[in-house]
Protein backbone atom coordinates (compact mmCIF):
# COMPACT_ATOMS: atom_id res chain seq x y z
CA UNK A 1 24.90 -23.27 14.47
CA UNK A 2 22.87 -20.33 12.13
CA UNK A 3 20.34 -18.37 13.86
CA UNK A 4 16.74 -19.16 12.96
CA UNK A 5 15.74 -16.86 10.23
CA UNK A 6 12.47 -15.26 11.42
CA UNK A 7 9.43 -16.44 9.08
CA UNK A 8 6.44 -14.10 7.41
CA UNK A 9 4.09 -13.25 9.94
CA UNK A 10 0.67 -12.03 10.02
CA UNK A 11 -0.43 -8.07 10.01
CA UNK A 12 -3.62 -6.00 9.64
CA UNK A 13 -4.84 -5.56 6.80
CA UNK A 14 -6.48 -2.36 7.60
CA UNK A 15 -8.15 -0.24 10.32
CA UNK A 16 -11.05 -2.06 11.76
CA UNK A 17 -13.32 -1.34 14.72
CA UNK A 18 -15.39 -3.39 17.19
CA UNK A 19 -17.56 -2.89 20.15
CA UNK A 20 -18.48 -4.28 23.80
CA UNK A 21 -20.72 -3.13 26.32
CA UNK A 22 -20.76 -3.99 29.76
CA UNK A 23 -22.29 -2.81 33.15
CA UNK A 24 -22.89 0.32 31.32
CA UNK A 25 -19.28 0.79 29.92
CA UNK A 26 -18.73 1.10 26.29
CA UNK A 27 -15.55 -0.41 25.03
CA UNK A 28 -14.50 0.52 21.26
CA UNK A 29 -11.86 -1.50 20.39
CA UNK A 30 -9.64 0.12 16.85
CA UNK A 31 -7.03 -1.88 15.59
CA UNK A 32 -4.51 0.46 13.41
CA UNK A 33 -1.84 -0.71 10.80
CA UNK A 34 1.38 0.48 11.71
CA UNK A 35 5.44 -0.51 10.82
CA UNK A 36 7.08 2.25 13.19
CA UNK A 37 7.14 3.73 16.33
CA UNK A 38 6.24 7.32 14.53
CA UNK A 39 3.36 5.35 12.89
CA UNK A 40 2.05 4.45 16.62
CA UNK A 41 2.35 7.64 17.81
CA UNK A 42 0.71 9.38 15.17
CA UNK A 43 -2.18 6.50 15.36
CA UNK A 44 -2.77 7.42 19.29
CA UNK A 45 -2.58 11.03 18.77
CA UNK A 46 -5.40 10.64 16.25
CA UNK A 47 -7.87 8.24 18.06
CA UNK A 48 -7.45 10.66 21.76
CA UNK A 49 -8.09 13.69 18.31
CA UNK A 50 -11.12 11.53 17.84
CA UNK A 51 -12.70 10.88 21.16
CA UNK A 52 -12.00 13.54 23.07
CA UNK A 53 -14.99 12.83 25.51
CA UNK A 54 -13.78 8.94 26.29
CA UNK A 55 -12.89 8.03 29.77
CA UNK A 56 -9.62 6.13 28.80
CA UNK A 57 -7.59 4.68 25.58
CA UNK A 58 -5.94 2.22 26.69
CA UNK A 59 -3.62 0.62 23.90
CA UNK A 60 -0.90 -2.09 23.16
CA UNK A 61 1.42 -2.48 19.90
CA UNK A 62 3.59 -5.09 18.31
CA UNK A 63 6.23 -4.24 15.54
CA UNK A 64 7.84 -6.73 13.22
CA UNK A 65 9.16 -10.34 13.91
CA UNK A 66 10.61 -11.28 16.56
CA UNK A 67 7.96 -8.77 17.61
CA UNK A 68 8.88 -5.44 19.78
CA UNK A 69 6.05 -5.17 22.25
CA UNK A 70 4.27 -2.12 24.63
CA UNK A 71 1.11 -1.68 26.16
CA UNK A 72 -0.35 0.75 28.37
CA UNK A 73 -3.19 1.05 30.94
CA UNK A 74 -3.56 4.53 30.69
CA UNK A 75 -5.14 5.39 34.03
CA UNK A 76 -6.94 2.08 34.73
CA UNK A 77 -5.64 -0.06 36.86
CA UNK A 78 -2.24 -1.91 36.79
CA UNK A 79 -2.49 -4.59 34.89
CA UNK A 80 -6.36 -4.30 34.10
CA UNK A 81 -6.16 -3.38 30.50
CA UNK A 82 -2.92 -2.68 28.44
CA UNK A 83 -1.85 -6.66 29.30
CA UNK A 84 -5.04 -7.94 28.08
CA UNK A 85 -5.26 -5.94 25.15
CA UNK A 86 -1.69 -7.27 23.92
CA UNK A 87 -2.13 -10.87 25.14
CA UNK A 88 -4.97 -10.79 22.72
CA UNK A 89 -2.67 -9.49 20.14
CA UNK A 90 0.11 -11.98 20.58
CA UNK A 91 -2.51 -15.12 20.88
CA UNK A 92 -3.96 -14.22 17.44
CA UNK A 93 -0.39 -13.82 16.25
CA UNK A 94 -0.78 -10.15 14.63
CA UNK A 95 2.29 -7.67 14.30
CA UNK A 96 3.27 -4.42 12.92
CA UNK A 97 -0.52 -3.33 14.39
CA UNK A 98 -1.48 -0.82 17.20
CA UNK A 99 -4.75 -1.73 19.39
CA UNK A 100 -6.58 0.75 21.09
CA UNK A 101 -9.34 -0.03 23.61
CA UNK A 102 -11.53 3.53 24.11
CA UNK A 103 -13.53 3.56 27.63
CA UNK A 104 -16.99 5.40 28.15
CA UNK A 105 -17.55 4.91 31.98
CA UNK A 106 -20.78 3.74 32.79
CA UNK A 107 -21.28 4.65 36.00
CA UNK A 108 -20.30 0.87 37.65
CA UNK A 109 -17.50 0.06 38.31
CA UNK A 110 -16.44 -3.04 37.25
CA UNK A 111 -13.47 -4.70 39.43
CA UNK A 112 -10.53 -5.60 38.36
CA UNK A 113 -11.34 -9.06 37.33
CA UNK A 114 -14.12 -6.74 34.98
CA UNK A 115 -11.86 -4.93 33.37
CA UNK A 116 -9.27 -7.80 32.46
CA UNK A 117 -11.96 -9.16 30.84
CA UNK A 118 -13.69 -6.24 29.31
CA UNK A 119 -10.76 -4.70 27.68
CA UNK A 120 -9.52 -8.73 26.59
CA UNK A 121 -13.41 -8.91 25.02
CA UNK A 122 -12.85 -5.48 23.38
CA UNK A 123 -9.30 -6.43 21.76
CA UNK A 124 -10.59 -10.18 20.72
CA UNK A 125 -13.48 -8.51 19.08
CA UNK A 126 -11.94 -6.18 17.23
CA UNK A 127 -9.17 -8.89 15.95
CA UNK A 128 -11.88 -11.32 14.29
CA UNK A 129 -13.36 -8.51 12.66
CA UNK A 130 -9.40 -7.93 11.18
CA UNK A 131 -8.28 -8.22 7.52
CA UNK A 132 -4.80 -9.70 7.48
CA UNK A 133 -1.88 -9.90 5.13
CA UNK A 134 0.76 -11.78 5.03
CA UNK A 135 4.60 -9.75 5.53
CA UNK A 136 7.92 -10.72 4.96
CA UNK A 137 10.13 -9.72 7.99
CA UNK A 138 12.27 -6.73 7.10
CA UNK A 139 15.00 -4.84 8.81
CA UNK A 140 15.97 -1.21 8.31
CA UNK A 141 19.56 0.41 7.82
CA UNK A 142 20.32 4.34 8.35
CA UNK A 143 22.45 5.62 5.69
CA UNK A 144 24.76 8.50 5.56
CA UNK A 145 26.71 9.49 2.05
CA UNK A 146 27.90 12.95 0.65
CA UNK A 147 24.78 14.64 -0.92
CA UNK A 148 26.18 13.95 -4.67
CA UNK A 149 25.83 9.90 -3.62
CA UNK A 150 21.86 10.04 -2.41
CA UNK A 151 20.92 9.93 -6.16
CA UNK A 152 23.27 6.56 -6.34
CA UNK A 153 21.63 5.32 -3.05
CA UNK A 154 18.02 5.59 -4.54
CA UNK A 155 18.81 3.88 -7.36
CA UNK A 156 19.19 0.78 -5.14
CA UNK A 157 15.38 1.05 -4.14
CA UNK A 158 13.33 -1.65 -5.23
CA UNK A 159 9.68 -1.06 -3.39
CA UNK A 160 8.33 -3.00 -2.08
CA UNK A 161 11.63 -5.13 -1.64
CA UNK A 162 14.02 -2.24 -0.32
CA UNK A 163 12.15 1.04 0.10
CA UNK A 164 13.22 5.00 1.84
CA UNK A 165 11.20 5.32 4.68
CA UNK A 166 12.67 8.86 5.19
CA UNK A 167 15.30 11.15 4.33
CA UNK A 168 17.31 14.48 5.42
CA UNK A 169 19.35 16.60 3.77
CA UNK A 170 22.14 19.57 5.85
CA UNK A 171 25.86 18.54 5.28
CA UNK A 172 25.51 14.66 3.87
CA UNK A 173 22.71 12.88 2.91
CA UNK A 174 21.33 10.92 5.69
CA UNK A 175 18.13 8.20 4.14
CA UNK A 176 16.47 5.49 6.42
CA UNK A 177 16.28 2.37 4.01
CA UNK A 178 13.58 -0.91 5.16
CA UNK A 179 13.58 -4.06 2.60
CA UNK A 180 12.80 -7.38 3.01
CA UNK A 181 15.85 -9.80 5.17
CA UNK A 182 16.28 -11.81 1.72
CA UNK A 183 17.43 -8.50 0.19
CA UNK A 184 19.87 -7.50 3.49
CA UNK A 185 23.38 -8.73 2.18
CA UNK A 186 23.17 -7.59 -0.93
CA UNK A 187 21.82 -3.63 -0.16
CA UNK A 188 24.37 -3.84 2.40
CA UNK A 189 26.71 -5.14 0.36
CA UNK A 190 26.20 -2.42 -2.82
CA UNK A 191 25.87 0.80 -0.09
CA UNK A 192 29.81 -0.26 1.00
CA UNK A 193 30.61 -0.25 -2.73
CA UNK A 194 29.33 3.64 -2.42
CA UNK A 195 31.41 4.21 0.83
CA UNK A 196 28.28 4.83 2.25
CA UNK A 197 28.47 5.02 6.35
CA UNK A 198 25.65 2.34 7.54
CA UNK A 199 24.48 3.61 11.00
């Protein structure tokens, strides 16, 4: 029996922001378009850049379809707020985005049952106020040929169907490919033709 060929799924269409209050607390919630796990880093490096002063950023992220998930409480609680940031990711059926929750403390503490569902209000909020696109699933091939082949290997790029994501250059030419999984036999397929090593 085939595998189950994973369907076009639902992303951000760009950065948005939304806001809840409680007890005092200020929770920002930024939702982040992102493909990668550089993308993710960069995107929390940036937001902790932007809010120095905040008492937490508390965060989850889902990549692709099937979707590769993390979250991360980030000093609150177990449990208390990178869960119910990413359950309210995977219930509105969102990938390839990065959700931050930012934390002013109040001054009252709010329990753990508070913060479940201040940091779930924060991520839901942010979520409806969302643009989305639609994305084909993709998968991504690292590609290693002598440098006189990398010209050869571009000329197989067809953006947005099969694009170079990145590429290095010392003793071969080493190029990190992503295209859509309609286009996957055949790149594959015409990189062997070069004798290109797929890693």
């Amino acid at each position: 029996m085939s595998e189950a060929r994973p369907s076009a799924y639902e992303a951000p269409g760009g950065e948005a922001r939304a806001e809840v209050r409680d007890r005092g607390s200020r929770f920002l919630g930024v939702i982040v378009p992102v493909s990668t796990d550089a993308e993710v880093a960069a995107g929390l490096d940036r937001l902790a850049g932007e809010f120095p002063g905040a008492t937490h950023h508390c965060w989850a992220y889902r990549l692709g379809t099937p979707a590769r998930e993390r979250s991360a409480d980030a000093g609150e609680p177990l449990g208390t707020a990178g869960a119910p940031i990413l359950r309210a990711l995977c219930a509105a059926e969102v990938s390839d985005a990065l959700l931050v929750v930012v934390r002013w403390f109040g001054g009252t503490k709010l329990g753990r049952g508070g913060l479940v569902r201040a940091y779930g209000a924060a991520a839901r909020a942010v979520l409806e106020a969302t643009p989305r696109l639609e994305r084909e699933p993709t998968f991504e091939v690292t590609v290693r040929v002598p440098l006189e082949r990398a010209g050869a290997v571009k000329r197989l790029l067809r953006p947005p169907a099969i694009e170079l994501v990145a590429e290095e250059y010392e003793a071969v030419a080493q190029l990190l490919l992503r295209g859509h999984l309609d286009h996957e036999a055949a790149l594959r397929a015409a990189l062997a033709d070069l004798g290109a090593t797929l890693l």
